[in-house]
N, C-alpha and C. Protein backbone atom coordinates (compact mmCIF):
# COMPACT_ATOMS: atom_id res chain seq x y z
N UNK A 1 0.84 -1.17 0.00
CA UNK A 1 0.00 0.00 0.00
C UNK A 1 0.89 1.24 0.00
N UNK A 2 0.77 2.07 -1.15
CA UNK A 2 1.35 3.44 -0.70
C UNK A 2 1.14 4.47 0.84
N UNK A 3 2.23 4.72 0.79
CA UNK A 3 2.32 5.73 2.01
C UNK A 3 2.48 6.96 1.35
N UNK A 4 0.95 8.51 2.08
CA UNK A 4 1.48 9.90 2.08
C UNK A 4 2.45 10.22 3.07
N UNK A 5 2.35 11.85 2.10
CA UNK A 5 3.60 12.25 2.24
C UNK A 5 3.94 12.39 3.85
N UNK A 6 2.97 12.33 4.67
CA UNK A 6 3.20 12.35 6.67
C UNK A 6 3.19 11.26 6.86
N UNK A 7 3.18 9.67 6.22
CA UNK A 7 3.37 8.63 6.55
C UNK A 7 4.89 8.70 6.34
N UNK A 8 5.54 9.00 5.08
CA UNK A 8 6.71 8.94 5.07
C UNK A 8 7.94 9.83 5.79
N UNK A 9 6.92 10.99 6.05
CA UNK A 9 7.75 11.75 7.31
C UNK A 9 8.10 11.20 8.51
N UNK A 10 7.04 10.61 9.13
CA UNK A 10 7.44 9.60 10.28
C UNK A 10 7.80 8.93 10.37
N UNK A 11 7.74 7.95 9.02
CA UNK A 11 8.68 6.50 9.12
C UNK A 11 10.08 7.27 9.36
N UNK A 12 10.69 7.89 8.35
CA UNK A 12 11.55 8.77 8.03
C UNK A 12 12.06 8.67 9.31
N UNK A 13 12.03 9.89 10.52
CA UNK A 13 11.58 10.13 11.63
C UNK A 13 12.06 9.00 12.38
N UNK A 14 11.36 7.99 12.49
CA UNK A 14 11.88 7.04 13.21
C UNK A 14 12.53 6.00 12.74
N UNK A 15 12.72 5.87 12.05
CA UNK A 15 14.26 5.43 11.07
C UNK A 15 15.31 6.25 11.93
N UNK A 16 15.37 7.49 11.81
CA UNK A 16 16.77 8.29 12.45
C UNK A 16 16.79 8.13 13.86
N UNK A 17 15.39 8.00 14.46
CA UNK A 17 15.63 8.10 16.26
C UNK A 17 16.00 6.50 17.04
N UNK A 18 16.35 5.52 15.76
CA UNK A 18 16.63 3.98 15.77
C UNK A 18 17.96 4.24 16.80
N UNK A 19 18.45 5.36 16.78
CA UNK A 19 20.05 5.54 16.97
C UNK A 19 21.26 4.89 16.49
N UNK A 20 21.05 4.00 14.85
CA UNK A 20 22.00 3.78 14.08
C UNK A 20 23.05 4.67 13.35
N UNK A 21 22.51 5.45 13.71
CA UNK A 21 22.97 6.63 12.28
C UNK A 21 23.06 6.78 11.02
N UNK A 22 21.30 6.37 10.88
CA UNK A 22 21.34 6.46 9.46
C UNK A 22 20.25 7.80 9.33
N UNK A 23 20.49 8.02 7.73
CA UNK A 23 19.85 9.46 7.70
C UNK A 23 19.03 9.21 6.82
N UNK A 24 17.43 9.40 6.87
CA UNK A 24 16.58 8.90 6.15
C UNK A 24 15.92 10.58 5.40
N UNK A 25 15.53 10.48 4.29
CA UNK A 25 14.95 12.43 3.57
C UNK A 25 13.88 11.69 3.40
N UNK A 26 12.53 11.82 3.94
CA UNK A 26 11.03 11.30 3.21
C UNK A 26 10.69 12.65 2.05
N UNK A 27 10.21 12.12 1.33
CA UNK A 27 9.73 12.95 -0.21
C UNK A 27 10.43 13.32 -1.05
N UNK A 28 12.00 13.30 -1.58
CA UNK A 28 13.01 13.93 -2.06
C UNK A 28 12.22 13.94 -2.91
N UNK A 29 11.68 13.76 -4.33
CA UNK A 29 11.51 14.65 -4.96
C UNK A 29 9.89 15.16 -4.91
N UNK A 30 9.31 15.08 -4.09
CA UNK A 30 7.91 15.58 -3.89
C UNK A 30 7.16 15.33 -3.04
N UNK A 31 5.86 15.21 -2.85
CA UNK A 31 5.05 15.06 -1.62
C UNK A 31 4.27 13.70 -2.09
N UNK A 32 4.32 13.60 -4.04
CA UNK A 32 3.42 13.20 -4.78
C UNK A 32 4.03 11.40 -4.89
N UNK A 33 5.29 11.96 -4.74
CA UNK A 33 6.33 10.56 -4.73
C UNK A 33 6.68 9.86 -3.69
N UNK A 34 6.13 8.72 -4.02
CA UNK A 34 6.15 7.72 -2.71
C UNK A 34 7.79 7.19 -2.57
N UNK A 35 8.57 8.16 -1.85
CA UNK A 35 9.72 7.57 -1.83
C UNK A 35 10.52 8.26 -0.73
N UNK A 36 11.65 7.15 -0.25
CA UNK A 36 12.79 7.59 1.41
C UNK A 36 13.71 7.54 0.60
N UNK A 37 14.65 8.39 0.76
CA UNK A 37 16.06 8.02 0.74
C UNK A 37 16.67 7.69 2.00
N UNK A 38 18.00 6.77 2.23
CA UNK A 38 17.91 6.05 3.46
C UNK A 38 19.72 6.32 3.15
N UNK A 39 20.56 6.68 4.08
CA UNK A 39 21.63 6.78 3.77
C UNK A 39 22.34 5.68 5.35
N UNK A 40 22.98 4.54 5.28
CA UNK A 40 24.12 4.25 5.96
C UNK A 40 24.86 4.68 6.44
N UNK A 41 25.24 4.67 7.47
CA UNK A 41 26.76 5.33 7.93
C UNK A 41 28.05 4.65 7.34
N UNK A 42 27.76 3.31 7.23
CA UNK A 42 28.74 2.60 7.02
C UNK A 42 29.09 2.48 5.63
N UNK A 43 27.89 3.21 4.60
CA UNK A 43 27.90 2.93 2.99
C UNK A 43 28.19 1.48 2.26
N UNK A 44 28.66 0.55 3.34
CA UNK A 44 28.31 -0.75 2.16
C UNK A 44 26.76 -1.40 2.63
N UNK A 45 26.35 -2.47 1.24
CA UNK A 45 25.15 -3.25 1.52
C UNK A 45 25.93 -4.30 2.27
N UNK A 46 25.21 -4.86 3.63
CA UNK A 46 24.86 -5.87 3.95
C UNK A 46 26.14 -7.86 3.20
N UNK A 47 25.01 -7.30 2.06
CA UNK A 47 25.81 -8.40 1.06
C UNK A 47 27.14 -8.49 0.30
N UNK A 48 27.36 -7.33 0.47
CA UNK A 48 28.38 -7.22 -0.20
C UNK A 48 29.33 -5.97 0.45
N UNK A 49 31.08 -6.46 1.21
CA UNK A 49 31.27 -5.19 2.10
C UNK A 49 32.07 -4.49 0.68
N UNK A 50 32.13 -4.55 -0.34
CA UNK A 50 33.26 -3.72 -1.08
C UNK A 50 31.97 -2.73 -2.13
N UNK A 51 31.10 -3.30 -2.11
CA UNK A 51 30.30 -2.09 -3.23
C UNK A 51 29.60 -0.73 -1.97
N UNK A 52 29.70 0.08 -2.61
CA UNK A 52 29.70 1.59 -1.57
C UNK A 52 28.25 1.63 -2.35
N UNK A 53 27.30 2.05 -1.33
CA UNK A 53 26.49 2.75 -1.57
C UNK A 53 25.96 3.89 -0.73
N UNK A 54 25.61 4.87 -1.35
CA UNK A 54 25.66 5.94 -0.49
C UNK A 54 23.80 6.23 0.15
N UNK A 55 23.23 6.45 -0.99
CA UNK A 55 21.65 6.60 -1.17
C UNK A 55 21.11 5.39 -1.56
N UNK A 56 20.21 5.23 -0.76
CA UNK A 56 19.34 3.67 -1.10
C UNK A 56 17.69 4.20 -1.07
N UNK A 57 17.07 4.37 -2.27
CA UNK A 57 15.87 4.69 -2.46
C UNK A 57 14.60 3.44 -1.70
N UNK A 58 13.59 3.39 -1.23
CA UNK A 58 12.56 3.20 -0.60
C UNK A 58 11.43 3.59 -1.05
N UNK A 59 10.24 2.74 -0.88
CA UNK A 59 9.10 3.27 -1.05
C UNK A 59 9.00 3.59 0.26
N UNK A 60 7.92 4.13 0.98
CA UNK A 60 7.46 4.07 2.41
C UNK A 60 7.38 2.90 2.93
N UNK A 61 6.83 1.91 2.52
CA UNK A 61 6.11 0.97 2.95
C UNK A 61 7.41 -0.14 3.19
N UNK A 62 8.48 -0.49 2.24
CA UNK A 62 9.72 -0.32 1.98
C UNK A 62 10.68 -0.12 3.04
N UNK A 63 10.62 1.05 3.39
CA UNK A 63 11.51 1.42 4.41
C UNK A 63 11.10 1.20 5.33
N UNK A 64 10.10 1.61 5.90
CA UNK A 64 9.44 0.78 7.25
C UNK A 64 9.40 -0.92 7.47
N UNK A 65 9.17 -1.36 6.62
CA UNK A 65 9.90 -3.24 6.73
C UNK A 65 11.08 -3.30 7.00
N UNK A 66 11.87 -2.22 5.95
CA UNK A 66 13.47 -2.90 6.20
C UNK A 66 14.30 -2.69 7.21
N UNK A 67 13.58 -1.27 8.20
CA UNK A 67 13.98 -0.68 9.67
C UNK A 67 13.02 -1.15 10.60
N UNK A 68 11.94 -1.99 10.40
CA UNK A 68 11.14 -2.14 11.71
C UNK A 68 10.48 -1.17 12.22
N UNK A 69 9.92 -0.54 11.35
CA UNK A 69 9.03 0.81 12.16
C UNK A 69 7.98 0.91 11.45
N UNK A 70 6.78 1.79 12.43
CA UNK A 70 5.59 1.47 11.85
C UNK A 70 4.92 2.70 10.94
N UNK A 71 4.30 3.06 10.03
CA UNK A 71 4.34 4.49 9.80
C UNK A 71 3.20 5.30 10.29
């Protein structure tokens, strides 16, 4: 199910107050666009420690599964 744009503010929101240090932007390019950017501290994935990633795009619904939070 899509998440608006105050669903993704809060996931957002509590994504950052996880105290990982990751830095989550809800709406980068609009209010209209269902999308988080989710930034790592550490910049690699998980699967792989040598590929850098910096920005990892999200839907709402998305990011809230992959951090455990509810929106």
């Amino acid at each position: 199910m899509a998440t608006n744009a105050a669903q993704r503010t809060s996931i957002a929101q509590k994504i950052m107050r996880l105290g990982t240090g990751v830095t989550a932007i809800p709406n980068p390019r609009g209010a209209t666009v269902d999308a988080i950017l989710v930034k790592s501290p550490s910049y690699h994935t998980p699967a792989n420690s040598t590929a850098v990633v910096v920005w990892v795009e999200y839907t709402g619904d998305a990011a809230a599964a992959a951090y455990g939070v509810t929106p």
